[in-house]
PDB file of N, CA and C in Angstrom:
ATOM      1  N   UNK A   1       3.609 115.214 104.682  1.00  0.00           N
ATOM      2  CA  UNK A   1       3.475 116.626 104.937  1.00  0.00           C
ATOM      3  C   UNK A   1       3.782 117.397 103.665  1.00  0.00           C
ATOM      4  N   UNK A   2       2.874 118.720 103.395  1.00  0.00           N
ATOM      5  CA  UNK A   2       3.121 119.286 102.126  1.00  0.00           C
ATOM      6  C   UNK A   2       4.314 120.140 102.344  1.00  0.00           C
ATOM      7  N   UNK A   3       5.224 119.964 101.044  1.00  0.00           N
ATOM      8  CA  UNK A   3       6.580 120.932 101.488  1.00  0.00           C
ATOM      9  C   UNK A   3       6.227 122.739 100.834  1.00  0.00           C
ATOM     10  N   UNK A   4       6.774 123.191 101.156  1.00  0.00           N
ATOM     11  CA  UNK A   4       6.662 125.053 100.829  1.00  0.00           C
ATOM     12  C   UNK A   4       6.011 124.908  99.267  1.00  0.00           C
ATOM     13  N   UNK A   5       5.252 125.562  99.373  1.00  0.00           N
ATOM     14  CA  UNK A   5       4.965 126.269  97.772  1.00  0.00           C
ATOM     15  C   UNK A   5       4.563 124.744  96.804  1.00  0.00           C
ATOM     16  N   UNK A   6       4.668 123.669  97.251  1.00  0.00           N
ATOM     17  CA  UNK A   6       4.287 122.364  97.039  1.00  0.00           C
ATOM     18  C   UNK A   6       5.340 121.951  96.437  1.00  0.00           C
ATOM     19  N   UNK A   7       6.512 122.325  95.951  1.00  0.00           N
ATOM     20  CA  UNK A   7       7.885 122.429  95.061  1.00  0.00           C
ATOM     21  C   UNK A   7       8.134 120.965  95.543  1.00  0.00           C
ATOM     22  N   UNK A   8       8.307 119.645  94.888  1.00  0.00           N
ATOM     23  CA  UNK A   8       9.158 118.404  95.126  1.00  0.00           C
ATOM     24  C   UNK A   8      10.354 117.803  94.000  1.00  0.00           C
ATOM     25  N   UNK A   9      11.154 117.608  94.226  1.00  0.00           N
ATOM     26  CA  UNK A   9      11.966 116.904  93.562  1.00  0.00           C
ATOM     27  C   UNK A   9      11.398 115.428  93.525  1.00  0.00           C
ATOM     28  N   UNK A  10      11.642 115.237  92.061  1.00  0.00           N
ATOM     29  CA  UNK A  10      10.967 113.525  92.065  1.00  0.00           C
ATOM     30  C   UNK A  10      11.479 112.601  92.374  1.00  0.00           C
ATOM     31  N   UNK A  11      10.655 111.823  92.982  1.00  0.00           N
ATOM     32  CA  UNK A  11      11.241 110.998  93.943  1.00  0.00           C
ATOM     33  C   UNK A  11      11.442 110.967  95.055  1.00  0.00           C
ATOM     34  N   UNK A  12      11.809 112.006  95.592  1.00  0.00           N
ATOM     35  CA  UNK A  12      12.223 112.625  96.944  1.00  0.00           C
ATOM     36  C   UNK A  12      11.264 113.243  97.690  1.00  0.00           C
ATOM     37  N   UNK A  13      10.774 113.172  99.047  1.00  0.00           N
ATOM     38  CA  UNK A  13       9.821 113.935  99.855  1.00  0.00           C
ATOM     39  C   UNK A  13      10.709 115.725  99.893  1.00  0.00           C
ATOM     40  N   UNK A  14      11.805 115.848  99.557  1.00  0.00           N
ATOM     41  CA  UNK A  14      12.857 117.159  99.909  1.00  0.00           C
ATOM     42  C   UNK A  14      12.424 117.717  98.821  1.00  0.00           C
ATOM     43  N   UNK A  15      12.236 118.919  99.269  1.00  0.00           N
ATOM     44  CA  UNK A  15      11.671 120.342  98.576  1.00  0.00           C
ATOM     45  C   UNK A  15      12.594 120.656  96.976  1.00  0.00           C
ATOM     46  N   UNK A  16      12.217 120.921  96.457  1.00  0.00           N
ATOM     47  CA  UNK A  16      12.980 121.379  95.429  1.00  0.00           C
ATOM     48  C   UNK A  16      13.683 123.012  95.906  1.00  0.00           C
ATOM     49  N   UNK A  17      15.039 123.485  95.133  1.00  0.00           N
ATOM     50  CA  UNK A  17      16.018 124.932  95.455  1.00  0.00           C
ATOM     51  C   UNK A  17      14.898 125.625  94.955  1.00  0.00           C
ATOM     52  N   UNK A  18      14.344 126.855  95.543  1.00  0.00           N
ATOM     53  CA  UNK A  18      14.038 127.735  94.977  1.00  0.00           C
ATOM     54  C   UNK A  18      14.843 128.911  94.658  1.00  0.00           C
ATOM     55  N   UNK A  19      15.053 129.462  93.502  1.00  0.00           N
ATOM     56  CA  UNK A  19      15.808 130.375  92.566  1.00  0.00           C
ATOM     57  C   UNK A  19      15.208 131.661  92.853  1.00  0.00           C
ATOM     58  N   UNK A  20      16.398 132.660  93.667  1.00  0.00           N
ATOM     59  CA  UNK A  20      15.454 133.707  93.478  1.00  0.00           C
ATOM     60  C   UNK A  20      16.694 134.516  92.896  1.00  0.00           C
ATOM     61  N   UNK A  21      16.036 135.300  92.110  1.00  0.00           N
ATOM     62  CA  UNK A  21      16.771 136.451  90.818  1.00  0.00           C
ATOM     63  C   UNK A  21      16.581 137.422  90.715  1.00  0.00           C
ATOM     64  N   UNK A  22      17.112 138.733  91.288  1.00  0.00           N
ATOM     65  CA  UNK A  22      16.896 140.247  90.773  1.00  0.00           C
ATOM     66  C   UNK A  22      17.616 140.614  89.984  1.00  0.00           C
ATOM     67  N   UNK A  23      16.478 141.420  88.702  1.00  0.00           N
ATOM     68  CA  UNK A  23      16.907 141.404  87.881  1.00  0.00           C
ATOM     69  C   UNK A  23      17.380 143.163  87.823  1.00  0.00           C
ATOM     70  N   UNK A  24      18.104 144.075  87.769  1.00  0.00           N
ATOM     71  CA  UNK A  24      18.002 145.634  88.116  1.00  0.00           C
ATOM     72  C   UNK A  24      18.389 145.993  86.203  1.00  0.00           C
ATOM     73  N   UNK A  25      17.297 147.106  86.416  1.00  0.00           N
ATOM     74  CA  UNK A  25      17.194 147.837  84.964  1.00  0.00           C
ATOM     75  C   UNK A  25      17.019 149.437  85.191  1.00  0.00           C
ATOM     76  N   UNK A  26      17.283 149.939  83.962  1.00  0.00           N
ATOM     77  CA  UNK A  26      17.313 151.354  84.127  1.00  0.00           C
ATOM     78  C   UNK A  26      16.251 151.341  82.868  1.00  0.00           C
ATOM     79  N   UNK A  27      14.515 152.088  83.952  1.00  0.00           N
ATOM     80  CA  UNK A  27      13.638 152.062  82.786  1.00  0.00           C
ATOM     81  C   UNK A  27      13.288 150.787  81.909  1.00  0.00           C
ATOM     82  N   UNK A  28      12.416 150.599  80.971  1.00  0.00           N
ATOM     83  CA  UNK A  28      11.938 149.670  79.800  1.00  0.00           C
ATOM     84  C   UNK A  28      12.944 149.960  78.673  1.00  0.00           C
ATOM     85  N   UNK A  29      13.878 150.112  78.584  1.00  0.00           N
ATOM     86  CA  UNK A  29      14.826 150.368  77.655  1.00  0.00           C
ATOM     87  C   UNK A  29      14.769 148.881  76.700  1.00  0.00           C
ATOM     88  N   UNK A  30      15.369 148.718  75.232  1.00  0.00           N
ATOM     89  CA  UNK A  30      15.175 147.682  74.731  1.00  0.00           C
ATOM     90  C   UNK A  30      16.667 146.586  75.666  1.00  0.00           C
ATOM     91  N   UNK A  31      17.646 147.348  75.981  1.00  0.00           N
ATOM     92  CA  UNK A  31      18.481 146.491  76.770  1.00  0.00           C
ATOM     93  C   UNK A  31      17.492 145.300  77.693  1.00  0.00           C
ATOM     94  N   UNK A  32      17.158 146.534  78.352  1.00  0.00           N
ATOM     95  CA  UNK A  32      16.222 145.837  79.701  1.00  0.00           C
ATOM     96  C   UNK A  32      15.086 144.628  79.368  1.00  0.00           C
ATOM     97  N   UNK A  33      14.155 145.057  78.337  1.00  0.00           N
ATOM     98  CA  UNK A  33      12.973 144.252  77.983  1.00  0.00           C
ATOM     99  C   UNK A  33      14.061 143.057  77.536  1.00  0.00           C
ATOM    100  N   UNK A  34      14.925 143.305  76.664  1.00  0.00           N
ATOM    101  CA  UNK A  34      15.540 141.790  76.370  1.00  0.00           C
ATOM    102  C   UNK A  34      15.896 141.129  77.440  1.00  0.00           C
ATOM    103  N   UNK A  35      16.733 141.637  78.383  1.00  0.00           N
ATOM    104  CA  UNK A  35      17.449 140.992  79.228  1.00  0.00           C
ATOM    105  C   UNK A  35      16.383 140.003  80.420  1.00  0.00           C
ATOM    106  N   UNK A  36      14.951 140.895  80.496  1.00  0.00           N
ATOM    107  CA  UNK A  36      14.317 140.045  81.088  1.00  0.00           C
ATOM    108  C   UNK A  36      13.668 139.069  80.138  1.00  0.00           C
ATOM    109  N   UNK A  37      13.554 139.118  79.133  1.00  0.00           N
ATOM    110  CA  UNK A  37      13.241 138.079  78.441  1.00  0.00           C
ATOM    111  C   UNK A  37      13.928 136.694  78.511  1.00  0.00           C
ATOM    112  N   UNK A  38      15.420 137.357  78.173  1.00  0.00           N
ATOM    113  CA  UNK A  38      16.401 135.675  78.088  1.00  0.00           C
ATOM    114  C   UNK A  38      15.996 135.325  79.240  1.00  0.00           C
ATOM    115  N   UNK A  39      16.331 136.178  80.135  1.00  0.00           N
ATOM    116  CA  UNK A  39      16.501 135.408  81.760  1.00  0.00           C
ATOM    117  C   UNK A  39      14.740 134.571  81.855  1.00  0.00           C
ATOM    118  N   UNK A  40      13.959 135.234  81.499  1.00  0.00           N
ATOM    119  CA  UNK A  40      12.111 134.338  81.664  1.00  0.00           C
ATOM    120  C   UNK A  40      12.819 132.873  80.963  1.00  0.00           C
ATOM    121  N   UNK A  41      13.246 133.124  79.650  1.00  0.00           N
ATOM    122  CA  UNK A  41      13.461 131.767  79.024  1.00  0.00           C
ATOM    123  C   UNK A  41      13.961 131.233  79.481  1.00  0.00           C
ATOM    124  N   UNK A  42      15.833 131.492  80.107  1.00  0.00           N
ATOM    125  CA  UNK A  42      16.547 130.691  80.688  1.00  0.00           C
ATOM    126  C   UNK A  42      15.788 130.127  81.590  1.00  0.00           C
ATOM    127  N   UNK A  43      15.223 130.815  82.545  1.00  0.00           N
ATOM    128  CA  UNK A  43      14.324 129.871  84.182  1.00  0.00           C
ATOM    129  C   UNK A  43      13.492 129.038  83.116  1.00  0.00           C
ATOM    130  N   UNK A  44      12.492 129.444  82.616  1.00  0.00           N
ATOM    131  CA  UNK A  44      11.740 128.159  82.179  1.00  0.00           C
ATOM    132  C   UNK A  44      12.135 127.035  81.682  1.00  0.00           C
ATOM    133  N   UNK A  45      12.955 127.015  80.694  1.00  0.00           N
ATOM    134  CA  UNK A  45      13.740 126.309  80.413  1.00  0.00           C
ATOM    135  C   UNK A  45      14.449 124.959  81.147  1.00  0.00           C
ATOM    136  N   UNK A  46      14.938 125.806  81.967  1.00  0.00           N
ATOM    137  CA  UNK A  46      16.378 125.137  83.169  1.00  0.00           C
ATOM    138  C   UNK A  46      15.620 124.857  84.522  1.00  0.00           C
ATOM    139  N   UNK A  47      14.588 125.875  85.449  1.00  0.00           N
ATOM    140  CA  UNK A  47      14.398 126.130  86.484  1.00  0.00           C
ATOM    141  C   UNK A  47      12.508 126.506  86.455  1.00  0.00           C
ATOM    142  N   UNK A  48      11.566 125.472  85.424  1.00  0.00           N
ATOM    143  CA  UNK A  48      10.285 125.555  85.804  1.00  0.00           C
ATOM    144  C   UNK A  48      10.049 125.249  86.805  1.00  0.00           C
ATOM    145  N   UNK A  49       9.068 126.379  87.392  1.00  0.00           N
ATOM    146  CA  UNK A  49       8.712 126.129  89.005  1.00  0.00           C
ATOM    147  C   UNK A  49       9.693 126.184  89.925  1.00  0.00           C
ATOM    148  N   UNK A  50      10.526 126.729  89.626  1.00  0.00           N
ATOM    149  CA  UNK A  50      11.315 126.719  90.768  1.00  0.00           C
ATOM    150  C   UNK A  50      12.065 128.111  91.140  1.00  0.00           C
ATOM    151  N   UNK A  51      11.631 128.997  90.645  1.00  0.00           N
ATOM    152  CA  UNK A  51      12.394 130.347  90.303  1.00  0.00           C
ATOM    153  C   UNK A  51      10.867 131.535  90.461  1.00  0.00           C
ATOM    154  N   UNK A  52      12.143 132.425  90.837  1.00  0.00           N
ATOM    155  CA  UNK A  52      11.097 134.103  91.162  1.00  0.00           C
ATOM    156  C   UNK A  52      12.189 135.161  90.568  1.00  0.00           C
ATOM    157  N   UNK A  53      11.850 135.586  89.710  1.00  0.00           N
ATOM    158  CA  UNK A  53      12.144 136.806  88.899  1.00  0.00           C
ATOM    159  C   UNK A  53      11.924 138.440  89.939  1.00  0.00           C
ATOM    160  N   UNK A  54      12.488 139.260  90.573  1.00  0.00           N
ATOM    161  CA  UNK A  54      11.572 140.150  90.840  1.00  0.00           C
ATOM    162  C   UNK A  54      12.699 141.009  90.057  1.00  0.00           C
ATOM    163  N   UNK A  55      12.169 142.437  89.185  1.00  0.00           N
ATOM    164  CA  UNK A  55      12.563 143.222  88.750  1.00  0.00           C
ATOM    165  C   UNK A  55      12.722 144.531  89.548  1.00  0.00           C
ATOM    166  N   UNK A  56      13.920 145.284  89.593  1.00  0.00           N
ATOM    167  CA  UNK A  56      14.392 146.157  90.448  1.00  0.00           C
ATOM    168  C   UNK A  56      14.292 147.501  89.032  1.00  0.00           C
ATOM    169  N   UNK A  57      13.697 148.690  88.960  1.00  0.00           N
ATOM    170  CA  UNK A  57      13.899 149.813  87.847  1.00  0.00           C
ATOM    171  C   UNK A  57      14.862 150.943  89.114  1.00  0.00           C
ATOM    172  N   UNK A  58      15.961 150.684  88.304  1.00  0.00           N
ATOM    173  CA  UNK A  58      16.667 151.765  89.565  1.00  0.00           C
ATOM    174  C   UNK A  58      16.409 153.175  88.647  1.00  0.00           C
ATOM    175  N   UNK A  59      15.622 153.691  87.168  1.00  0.00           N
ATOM    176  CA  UNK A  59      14.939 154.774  87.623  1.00  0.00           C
ATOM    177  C   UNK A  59      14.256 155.500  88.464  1.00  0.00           C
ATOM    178  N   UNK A  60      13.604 154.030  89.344  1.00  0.00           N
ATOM    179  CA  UNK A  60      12.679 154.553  90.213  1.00  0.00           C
ATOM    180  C   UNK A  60      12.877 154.325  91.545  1.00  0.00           C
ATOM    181  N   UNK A  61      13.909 153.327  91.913  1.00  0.00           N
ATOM    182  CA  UNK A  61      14.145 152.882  93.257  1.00  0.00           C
ATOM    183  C   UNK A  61      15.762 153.104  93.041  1.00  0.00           C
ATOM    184  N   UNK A  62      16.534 154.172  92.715  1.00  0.00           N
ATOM    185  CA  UNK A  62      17.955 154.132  92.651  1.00  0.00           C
ATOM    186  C   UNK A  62      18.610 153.783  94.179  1.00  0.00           C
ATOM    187  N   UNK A  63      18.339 153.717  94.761  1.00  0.00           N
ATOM    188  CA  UNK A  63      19.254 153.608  96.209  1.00  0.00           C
ATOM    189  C   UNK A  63      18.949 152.088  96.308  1.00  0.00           C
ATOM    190  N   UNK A  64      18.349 151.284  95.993  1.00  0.00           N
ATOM    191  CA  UNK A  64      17.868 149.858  95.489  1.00  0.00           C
ATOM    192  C   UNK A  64      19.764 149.476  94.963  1.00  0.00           C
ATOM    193  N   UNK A  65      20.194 150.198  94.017  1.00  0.00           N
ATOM    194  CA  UNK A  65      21.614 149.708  93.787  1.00  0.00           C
ATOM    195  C   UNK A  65      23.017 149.494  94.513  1.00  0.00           C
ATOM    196  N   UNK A  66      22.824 149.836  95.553  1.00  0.00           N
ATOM    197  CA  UNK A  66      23.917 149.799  96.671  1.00  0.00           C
ATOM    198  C   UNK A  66      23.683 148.850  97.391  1.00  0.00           C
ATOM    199  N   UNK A  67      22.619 148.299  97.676  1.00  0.00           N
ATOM    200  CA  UNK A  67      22.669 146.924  98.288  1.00  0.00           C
ATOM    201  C   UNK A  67      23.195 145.716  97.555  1.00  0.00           C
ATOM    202  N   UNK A  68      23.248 145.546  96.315  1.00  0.00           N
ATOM    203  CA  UNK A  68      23.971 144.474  95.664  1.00  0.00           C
ATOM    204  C   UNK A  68      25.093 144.975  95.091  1.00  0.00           C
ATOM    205  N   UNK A  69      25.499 146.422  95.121  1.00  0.00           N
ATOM    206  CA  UNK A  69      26.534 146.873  94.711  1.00  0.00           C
ATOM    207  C   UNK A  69      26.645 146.826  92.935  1.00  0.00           C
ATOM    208  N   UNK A  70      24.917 147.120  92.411  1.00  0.00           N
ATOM    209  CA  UNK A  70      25.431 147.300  91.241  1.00  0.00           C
ATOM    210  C   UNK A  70      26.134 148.882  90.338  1.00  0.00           C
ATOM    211  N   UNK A  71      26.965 148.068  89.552  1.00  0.00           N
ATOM    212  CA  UNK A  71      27.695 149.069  88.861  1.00  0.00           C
ATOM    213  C   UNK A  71      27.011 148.993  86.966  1.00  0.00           C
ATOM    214  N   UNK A  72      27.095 148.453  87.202  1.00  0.00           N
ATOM    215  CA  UNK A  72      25.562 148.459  85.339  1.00  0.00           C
ATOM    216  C   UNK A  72      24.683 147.795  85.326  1.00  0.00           C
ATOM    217  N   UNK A  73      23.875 148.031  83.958  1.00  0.00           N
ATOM    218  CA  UNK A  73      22.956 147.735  84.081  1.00  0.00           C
ATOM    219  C   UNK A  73      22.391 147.235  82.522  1.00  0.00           C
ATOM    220  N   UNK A  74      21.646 146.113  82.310  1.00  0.00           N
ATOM    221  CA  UNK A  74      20.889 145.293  83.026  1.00  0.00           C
ATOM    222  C   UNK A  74      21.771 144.595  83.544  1.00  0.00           C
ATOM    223  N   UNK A  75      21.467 143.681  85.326  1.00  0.00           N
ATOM    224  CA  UNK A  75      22.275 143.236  86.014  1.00  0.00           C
ATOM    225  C   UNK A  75      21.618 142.323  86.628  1.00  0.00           C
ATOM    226  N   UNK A  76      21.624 140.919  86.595  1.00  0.00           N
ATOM    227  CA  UNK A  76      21.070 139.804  86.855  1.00  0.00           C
ATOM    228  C   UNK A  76      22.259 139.580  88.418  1.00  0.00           C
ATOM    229  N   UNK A  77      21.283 139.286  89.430  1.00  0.00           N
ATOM    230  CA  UNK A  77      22.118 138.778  91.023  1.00  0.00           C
ATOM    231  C   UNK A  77      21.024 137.457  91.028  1.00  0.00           C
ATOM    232  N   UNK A  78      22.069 136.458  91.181  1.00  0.00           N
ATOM    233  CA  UNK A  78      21.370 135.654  91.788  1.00  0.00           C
ATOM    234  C   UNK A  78      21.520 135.791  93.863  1.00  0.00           C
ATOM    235  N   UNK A  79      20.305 135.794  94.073  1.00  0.00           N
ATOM    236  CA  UNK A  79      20.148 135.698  95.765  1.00  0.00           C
ATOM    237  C   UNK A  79      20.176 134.417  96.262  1.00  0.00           C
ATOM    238  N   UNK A  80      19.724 133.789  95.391  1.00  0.00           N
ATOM    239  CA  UNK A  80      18.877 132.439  96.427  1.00  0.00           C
ATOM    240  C   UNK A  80      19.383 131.159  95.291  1.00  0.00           C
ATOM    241  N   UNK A  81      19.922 129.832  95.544  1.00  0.00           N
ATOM    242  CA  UNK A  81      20.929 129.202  96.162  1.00  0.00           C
ATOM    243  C   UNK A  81      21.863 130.687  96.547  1.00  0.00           C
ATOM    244  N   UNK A  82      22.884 130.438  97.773  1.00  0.00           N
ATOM    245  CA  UNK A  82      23.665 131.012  97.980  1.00  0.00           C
ATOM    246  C   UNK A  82      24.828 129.803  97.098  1.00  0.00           C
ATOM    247  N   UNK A  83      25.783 130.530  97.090  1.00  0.00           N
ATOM    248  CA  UNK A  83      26.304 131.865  97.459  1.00  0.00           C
ATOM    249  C   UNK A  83      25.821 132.526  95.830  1.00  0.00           C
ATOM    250  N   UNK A  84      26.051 134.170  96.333  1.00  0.00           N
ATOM    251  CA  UNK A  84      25.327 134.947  95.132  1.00  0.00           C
ATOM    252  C   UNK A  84      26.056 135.439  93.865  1.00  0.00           C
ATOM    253  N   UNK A  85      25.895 135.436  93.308  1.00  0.00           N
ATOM    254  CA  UNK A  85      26.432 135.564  91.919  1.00  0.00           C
ATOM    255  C   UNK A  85      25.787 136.989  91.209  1.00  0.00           C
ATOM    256  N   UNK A  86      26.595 137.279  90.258  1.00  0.00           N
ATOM    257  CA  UNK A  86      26.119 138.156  89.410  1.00  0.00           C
ATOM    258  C   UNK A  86      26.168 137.899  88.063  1.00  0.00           C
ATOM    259  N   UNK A  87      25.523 139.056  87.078  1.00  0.00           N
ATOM    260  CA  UNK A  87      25.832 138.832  85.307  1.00  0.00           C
ATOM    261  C   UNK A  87      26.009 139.967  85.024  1.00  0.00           C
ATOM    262  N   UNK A  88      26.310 140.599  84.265  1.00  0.00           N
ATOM    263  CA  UNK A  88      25.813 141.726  83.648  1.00  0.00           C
ATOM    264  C   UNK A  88      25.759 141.823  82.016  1.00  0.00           C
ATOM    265  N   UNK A  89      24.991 142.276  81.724  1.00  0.00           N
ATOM    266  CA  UNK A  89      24.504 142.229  80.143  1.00  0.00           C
ATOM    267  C   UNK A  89      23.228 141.984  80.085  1.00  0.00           C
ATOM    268  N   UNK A  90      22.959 141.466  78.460  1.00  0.00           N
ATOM    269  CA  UNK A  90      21.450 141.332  78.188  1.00  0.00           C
ATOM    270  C   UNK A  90      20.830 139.896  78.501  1.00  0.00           C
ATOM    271  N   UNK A  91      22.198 138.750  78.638  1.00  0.00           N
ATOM    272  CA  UNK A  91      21.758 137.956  78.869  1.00  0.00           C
ATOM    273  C   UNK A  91      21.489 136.548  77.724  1.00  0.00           C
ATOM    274  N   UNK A  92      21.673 137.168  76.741  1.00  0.00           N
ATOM    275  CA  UNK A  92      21.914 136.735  75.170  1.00  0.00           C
ATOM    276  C   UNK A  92      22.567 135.099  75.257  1.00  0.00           C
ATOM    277  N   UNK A  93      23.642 135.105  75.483  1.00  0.00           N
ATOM    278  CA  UNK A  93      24.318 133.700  75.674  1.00  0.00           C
ATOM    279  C   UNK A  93      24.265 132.950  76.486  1.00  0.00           C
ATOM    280  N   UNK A  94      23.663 131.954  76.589  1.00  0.00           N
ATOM    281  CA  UNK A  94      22.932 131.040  77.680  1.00  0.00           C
ATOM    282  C   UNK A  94      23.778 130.359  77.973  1.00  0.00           C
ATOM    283  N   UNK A  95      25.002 129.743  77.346  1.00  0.00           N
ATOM    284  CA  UNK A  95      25.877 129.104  77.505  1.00  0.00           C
ATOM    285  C   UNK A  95      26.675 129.927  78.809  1.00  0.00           C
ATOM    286  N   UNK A  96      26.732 131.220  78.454  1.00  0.00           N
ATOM    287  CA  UNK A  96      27.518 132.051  79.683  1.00  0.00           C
ATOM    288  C   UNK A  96      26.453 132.463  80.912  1.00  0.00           C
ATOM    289  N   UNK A  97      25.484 132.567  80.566  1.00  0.00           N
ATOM    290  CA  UNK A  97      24.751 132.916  81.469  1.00  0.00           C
ATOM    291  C   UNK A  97      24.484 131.587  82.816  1.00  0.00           C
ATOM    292  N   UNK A  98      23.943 130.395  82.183  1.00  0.00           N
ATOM    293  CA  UNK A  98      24.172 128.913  83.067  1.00  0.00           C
ATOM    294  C   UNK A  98      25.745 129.020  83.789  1.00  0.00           C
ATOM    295  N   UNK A  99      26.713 129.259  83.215  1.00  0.00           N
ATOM    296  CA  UNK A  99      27.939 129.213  83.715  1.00  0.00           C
ATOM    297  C   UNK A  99      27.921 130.058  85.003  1.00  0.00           C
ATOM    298  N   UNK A 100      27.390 130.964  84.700  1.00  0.00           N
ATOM    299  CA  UNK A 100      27.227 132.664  85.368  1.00  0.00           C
ATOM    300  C   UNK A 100      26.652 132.552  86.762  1.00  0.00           C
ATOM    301  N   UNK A 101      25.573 131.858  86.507  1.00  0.00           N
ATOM    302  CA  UNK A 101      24.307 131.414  87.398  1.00  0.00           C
ATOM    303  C   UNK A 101      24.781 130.036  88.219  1.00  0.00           C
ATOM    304  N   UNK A 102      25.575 129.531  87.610  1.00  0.00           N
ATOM    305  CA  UNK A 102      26.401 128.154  88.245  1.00  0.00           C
ATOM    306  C   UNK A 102      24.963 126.906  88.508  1.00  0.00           C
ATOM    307  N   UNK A 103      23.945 127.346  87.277  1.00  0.00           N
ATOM    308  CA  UNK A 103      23.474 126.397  86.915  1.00  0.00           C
ATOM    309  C   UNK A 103      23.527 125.349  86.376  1.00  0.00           C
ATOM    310  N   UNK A 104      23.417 124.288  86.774  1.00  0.00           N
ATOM    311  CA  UNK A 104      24.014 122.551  86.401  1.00  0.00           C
ATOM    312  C   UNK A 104      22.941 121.965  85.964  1.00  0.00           C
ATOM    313  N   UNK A 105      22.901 122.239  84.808  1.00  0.00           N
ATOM    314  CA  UNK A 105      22.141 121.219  84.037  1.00  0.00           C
ATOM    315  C   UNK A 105      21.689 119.631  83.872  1.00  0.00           C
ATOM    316  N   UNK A 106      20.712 119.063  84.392  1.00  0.00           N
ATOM    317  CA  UNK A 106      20.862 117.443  85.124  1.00  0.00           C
ATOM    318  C   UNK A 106      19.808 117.090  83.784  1.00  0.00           C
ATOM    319  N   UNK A 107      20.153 115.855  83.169  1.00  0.00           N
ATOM    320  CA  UNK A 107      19.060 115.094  81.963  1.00  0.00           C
ATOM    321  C   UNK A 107      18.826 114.585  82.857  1.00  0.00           C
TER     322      UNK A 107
END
């Protein structure tokens, strides 16, 4: 049977985690454009195929920020593995950011 979105872990018939990430920005600011950048790299990197980026502009959707309770910005939530996590910054140090994300790096 095909699993969701075709996502497999190798070896295994069990679906691979899908990663889901909102990312909340104020505007295209250069903060913002970076911060979604690292974070594109970090997922590709760490989490090809297995991750959804959706971007939140609380210029334009401000009441969008009270549901995750953000207080700055750019502000990476992870939703999806639970439990949820946050970052805040540009995202720059990957070393903190994997930590952040409580991403486990497997060779």
């Amino acid at each position: 049977m095909k699993q969701p979105n075709g996502m497999r872990r190798a070896g295994t018939s069990r679906p691979a985690k899908l990663w889901q990430l909102r990312l909340y920005v104020m505007d295209q600011t250069s903060k913002s454009l970076t911060a979604f950048a690292n974070l594109k790299q970090i997922c590709e990197t760490h989490l090809k195929g297995r991750y959804r980026i959706t971007v939140i502009d609380l210029a334009k959707e401000p009441q969008l920020a009270k549901g995750d309770q953000i207080l700055a910005i750019p502000t990476v939530v992870r939703k999806l593995p639970i439990p949820i996590r946050t970052i805040i910054g540009t995202l720059a140090n990957t070393e903190h950011v994997l930590v952040g994300l409580d991403l486990h790096v497997t060779n």
